[in-house]
C-alpha atoms as a PDB file:
ATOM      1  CA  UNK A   1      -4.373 -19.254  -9.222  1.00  0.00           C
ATOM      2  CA  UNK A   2      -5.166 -23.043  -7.987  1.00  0.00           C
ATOM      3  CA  UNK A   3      -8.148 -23.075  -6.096  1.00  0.00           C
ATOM      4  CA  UNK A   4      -8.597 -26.264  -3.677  1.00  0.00           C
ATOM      5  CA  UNK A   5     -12.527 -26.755  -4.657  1.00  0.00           C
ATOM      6  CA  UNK A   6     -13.516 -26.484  -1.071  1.00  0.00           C
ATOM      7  CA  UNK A   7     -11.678 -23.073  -1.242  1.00  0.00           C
ATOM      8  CA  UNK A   8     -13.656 -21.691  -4.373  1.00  0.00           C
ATOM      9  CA  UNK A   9     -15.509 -18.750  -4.231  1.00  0.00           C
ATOM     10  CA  UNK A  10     -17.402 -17.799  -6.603  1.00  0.00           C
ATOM     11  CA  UNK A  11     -20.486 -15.575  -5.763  1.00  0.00           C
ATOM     12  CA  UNK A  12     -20.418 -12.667  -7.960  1.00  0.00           C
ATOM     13  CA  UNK A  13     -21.967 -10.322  -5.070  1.00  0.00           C
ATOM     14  CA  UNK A  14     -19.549 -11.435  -2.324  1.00  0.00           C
ATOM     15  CA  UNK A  15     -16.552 -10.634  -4.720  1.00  0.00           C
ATOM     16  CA  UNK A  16     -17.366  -7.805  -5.774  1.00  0.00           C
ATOM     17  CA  UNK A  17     -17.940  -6.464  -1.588  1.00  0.00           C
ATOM     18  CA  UNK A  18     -14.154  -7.595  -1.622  1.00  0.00           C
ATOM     19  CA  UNK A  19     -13.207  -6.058  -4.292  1.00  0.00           C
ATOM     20  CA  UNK A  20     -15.324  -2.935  -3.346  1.00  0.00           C
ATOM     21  CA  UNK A  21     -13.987  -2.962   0.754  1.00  0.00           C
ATOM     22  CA  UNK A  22      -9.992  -3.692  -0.166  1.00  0.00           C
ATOM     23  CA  UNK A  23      -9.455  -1.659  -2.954  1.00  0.00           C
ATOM     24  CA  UNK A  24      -5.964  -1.046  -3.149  1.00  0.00           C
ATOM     25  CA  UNK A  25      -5.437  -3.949  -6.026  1.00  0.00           C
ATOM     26  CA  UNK A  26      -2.125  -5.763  -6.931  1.00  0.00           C
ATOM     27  CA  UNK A  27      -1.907  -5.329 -10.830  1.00  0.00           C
ATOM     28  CA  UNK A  28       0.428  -6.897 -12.653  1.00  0.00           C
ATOM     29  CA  UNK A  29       0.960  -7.253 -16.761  1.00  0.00           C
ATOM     30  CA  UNK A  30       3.584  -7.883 -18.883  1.00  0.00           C
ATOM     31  CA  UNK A  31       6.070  -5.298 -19.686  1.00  0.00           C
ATOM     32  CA  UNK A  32       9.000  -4.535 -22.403  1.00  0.00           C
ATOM     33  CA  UNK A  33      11.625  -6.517 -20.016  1.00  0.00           C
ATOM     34  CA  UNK A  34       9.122  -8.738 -18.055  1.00  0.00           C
ATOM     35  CA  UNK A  35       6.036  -9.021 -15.522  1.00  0.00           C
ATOM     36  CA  UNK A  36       5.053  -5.054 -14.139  1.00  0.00           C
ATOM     37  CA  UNK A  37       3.580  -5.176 -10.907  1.00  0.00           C
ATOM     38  CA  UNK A  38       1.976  -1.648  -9.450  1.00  0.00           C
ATOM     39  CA  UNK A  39      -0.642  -0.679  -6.709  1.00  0.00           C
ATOM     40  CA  UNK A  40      -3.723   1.165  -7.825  1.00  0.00           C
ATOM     41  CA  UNK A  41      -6.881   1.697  -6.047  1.00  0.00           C
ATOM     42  CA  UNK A  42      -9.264   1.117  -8.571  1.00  0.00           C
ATOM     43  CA  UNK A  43     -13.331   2.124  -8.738  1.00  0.00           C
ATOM     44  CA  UNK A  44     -15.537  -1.210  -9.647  1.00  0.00           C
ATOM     45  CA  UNK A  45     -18.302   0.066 -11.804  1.00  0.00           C
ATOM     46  CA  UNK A  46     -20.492  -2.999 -11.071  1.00  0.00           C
ATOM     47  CA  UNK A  47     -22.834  -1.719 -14.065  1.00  0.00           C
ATOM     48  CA  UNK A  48     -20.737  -2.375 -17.020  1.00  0.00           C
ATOM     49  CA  UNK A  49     -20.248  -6.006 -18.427  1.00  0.00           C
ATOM     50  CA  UNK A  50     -20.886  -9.341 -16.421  1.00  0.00           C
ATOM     51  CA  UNK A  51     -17.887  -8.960 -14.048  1.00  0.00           C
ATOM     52  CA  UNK A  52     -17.910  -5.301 -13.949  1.00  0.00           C
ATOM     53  CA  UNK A  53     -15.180  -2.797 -15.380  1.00  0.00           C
ATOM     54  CA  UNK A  54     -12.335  -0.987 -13.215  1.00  0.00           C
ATOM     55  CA  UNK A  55     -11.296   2.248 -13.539  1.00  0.00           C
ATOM     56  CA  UNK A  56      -8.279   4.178 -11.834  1.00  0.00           C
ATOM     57  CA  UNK A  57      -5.192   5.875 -12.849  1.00  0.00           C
ATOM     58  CA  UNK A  58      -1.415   5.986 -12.316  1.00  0.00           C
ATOM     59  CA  UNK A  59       1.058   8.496 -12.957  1.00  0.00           C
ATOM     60  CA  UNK A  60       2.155   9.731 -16.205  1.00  0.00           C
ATOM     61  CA  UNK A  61       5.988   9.002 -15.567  1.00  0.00           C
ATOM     62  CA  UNK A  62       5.031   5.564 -15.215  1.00  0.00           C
ATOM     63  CA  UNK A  63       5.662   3.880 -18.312  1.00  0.00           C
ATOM     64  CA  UNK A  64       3.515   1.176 -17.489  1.00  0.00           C
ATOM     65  CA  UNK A  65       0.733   2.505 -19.540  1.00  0.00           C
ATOM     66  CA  UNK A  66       2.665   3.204 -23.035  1.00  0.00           C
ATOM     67  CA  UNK A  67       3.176  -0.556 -23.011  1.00  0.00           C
ATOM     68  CA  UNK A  68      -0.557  -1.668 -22.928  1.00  0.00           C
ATOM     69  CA  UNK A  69      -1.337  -1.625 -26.696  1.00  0.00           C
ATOM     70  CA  UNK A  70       0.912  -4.761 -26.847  1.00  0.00           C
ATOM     71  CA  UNK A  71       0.669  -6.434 -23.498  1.00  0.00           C
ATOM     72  CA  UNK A  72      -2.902  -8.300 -23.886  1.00  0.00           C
ATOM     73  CA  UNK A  73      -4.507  -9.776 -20.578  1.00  0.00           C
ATOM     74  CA  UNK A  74      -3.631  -8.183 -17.337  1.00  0.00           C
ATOM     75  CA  UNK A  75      -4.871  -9.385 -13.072  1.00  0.00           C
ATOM     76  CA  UNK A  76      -5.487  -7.080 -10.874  1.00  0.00           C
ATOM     77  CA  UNK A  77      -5.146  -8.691  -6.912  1.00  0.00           C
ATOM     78  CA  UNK A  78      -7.116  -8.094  -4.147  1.00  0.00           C
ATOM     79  CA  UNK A  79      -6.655  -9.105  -0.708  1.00  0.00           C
ATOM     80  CA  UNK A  80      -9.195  -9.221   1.952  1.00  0.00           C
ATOM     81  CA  UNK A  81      -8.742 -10.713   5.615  1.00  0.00           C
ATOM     82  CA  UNK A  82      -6.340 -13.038   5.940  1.00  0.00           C
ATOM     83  CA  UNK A  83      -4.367 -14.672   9.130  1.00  0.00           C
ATOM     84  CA  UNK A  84      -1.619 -17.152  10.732  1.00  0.00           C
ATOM     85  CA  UNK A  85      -3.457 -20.066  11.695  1.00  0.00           C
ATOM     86  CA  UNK A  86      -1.677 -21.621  14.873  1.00  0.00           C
ATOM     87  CA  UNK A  87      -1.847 -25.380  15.598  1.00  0.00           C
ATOM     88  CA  UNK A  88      -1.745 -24.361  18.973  1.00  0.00           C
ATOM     89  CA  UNK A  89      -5.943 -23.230  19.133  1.00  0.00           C
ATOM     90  CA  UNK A  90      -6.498 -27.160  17.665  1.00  0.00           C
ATOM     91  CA  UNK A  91      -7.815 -29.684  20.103  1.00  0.00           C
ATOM     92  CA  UNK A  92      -5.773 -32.065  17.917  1.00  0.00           C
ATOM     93  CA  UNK A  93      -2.859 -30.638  19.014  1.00  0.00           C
ATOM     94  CA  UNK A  94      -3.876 -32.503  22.600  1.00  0.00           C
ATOM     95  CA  UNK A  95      -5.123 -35.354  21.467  1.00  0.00           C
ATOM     96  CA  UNK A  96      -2.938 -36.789  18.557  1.00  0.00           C
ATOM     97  CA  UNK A  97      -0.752 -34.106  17.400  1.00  0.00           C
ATOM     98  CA  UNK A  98      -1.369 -34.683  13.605  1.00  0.00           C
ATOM     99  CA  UNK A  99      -1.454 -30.925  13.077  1.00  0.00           C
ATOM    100  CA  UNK A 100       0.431 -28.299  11.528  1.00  0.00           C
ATOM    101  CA  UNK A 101       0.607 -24.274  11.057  1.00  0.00           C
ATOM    102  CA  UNK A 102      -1.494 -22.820   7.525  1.00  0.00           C
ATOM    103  CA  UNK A 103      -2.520 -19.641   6.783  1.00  0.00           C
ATOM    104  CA  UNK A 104      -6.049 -18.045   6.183  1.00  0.00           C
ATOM    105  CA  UNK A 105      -6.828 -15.501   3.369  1.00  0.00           C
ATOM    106  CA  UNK A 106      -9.313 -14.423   1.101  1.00  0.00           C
ATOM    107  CA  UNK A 107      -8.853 -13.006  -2.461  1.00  0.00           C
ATOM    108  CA  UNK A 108     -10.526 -11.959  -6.002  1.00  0.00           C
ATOM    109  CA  UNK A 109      -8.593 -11.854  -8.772  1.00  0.00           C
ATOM    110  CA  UNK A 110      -9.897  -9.708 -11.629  1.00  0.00           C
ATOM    111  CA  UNK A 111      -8.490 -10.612 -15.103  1.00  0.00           C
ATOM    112  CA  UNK A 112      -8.569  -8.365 -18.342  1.00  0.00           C
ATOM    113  CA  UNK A 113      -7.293  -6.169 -20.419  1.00  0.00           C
ATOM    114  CA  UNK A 114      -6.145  -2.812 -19.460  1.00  0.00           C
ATOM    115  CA  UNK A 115      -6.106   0.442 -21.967  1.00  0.00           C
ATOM    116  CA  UNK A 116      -4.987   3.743 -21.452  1.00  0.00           C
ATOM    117  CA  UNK A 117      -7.376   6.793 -21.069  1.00  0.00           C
ATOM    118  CA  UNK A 118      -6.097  10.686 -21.097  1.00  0.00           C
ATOM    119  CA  UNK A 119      -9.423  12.226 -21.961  1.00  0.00           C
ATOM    120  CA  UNK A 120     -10.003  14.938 -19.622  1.00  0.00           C
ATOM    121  CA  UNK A 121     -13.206  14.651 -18.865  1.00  0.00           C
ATOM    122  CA  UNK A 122     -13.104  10.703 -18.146  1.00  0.00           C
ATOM    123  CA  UNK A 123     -10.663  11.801 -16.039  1.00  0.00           C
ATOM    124  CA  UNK A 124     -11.959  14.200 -14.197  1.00  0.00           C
ATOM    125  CA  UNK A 125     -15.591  11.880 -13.949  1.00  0.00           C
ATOM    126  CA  UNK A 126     -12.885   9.246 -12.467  1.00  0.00           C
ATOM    127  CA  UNK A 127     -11.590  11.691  -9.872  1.00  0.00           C
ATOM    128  CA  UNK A 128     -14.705  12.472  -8.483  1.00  0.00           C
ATOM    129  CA  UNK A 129     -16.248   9.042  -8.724  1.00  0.00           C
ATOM    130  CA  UNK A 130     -13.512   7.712  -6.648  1.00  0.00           C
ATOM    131  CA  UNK A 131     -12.656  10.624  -4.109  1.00  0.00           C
ATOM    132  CA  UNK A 132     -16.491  10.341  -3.442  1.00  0.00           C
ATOM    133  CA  UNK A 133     -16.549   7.083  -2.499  1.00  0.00           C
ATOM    134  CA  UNK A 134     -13.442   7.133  -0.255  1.00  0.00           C
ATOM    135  CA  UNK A 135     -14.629  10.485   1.130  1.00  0.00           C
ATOM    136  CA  UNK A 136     -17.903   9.495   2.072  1.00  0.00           C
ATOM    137  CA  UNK A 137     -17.191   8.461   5.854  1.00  0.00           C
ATOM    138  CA  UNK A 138     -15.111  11.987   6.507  1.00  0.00           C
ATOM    139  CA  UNK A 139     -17.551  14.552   8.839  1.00  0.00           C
ATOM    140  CA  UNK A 140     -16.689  16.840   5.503  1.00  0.00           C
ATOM    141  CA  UNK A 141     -16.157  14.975   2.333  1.00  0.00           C
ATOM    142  CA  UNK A 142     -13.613  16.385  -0.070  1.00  0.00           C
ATOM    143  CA  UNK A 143     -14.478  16.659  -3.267  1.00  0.00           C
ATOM    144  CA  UNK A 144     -12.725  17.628  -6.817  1.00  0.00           C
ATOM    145  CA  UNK A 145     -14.082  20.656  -7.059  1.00  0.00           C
ATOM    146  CA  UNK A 146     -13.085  22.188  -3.848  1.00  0.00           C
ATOM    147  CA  UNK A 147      -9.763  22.700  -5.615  1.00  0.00           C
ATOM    148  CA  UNK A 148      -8.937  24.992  -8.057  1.00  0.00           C
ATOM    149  CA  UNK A 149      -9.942  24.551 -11.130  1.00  0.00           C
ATOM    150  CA  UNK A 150      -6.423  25.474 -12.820  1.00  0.00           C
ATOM    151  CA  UNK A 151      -5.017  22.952  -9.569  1.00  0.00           C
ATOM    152  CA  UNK A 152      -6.851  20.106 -10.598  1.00  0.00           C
ATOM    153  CA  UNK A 153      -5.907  20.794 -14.602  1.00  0.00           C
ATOM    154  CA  UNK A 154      -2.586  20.808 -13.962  1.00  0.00           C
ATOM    155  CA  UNK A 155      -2.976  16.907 -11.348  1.00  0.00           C
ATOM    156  CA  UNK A 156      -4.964  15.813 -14.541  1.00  0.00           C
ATOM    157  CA  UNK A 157      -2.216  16.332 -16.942  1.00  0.00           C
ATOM    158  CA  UNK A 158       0.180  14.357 -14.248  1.00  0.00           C
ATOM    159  CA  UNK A 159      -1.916  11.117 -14.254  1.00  0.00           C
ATOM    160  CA  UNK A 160      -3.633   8.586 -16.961  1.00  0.00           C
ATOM    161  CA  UNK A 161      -6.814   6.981 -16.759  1.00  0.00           C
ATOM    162  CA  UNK A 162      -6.880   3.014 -16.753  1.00  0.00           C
ATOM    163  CA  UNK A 163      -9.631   1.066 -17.136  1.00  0.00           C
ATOM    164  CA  UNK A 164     -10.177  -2.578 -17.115  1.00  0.00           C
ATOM    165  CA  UNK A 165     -13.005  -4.332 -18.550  1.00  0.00           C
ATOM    166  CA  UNK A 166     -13.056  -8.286 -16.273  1.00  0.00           C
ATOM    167  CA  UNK A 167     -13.231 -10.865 -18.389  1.00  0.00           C
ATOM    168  CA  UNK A 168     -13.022 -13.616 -15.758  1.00  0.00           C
ATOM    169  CA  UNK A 169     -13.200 -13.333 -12.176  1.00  0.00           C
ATOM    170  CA  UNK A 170     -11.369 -15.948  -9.667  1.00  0.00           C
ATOM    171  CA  UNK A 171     -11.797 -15.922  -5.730  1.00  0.00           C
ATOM    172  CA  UNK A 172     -10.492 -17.731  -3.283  1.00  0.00           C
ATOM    173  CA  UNK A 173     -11.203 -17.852   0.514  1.00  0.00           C
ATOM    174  CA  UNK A 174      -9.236 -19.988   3.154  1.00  0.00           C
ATOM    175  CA  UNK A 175     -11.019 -20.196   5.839  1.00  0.00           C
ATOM    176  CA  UNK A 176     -10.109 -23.835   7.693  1.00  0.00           C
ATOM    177  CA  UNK A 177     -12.634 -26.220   5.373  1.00  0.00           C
ATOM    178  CA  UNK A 178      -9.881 -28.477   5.444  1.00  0.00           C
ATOM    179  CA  UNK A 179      -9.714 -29.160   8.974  1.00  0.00           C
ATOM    180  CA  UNK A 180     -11.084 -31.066  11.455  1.00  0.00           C
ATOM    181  CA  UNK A 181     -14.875 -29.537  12.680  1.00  0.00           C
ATOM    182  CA  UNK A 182     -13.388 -29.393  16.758  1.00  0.00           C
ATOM    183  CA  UNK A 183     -10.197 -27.150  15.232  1.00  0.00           C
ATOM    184  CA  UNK A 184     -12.172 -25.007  13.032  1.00  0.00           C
ATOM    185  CA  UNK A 185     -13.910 -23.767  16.042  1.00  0.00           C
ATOM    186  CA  UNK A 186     -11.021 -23.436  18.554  1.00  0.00           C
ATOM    187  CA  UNK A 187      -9.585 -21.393  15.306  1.00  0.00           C
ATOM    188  CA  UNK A 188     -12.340 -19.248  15.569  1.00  0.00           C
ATOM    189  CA  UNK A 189     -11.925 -18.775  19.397  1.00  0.00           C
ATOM    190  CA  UNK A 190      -7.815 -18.093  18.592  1.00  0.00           C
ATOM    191  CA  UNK A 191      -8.257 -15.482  16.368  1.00  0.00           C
ATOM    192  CA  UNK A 192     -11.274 -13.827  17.951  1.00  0.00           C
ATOM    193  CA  UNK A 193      -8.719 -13.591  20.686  1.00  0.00           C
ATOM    194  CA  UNK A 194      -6.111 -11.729  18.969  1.00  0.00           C
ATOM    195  CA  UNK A 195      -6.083  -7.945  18.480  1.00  0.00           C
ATOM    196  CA  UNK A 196      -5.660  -7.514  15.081  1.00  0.00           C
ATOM    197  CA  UNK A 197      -8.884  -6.648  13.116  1.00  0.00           C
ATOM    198  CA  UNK A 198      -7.965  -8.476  10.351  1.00  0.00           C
ATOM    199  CA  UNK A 199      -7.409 -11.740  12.847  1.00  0.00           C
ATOM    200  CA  UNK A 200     -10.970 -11.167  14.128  1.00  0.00           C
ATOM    201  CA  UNK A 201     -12.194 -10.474  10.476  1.00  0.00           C
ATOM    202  CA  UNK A 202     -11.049 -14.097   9.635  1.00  0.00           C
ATOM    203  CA  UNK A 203     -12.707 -15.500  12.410  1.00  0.00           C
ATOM    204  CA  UNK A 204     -16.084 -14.259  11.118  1.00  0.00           C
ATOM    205  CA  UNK A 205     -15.116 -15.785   7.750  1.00  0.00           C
ATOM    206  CA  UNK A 206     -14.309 -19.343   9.352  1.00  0.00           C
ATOM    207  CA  UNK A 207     -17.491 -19.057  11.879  1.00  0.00           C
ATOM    208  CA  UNK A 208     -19.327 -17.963   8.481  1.00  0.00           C
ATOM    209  CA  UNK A 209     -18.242 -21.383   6.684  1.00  0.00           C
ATOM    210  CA  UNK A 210     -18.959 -23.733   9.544  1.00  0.00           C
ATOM    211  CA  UNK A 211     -22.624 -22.060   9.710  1.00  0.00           C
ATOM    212  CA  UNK A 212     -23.129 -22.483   6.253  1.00  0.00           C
ATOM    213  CA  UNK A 213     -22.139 -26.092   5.777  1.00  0.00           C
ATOM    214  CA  UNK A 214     -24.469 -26.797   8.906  1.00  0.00           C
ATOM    215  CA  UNK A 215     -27.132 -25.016   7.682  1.00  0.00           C
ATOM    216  CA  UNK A 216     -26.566 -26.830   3.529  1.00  0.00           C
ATOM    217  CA  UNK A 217     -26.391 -30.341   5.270  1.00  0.00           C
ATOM    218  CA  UNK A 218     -25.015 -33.949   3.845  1.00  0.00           C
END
């Protein structure tokens, strides 16, 4: 991924909230007849290795993980906030005109490689690790074992565990560094304006990098 240096991101903390709050991750490897792209929501378990180690599953009828043994280093995606920048909010539009359109984002890409897991109890320990996390905010959390046990043995012998040790972590956040300090904040007043939460998400992100470059100084 190129990363414009004023774009880098590379707090370990603040990636992994990314990773953690938009977990539905892009991951793509290489496949028999190409690049295989699939959607997984994976689990970061923050507590194993320096990057941290994900762990998910996809279905069994997808072949995608009979090819691993032989398809080395993998990227999961993940996307956080992101947004159409307008020149339209920029002052500059007014007063020279030297403006143009760009887009926002922010993203963490997780790279490493993947292996296959179809122990059942690693599954199962999955399963409940990750329904319990995206459970939590229901008024009554499901859990695994409200199902039948013969239910869920039958799921478990539908799916396969993958799990991804990351080797090297990458982020990237957009956020209007590049432009001038009057436009940056009539960005933030655009997309505060706008009624899309991931608009108004981005404006905390640009607000966010105009404080802190105040706040580090020359």
């Amino acid at each position: 991924m190129y990363v414009n240096p004023r774009h880098r991101l590379t707090d370990r903390d603040t990636l992994f909230a990314l990773m953690a709050s938009h977990p539905l991750g892009a991951w793509v490897c290489q496949g028999d007849n190409g690049l295989v792209a699939n959607h997984v929501p994976f689990l970061l378990d923050r507590s194993r290795g320096p990057y941290g180690t994900l762990i998910g599953h996809v279905s069994r009828a997808n072949k995608v993980w009979r090819d691993l043994s032989s398809v080395g280093s993998s990227v999961v995606m993940f996307q956080g906030p992101q947004a159409y920048i307008t020149p339209g909010w920029y002052p500059g539009k007014t007063e020279h005109g030297k403006v143009v359109p760009t887009w926002n984002y922010v993203v963490a890409h997780a790279h490493g490689v993947a292996r296959a897991i179809e122990d059942r109890e690693w599954l199962f320990d999955m399963l409940r690790r990750l329904t319990q996390v995206h459970e939590a905010p229901q008024t009554a959390p499901w859990s695994v074992s409200d199902a039948p046990a013969s239910f869920m043995d039958k799921m478990m012998r539908a799916i396969v565990g993958i799990e991804i040790p990351i080797d090297r972590l990458e982020g990237k956040l957009k956020a209007s560094q590049d432009e001038a300090m009057p436009d940056r904040v009539g960005t933030v007043r655009g997309l505060r304006e706008q009624a899309c939460d991931s608009a108004r998400a981005m404006a905390a992100l640009v607000q966010e990098a105009i404080d802190s470059e105040a706040t580090s100084g020359p």
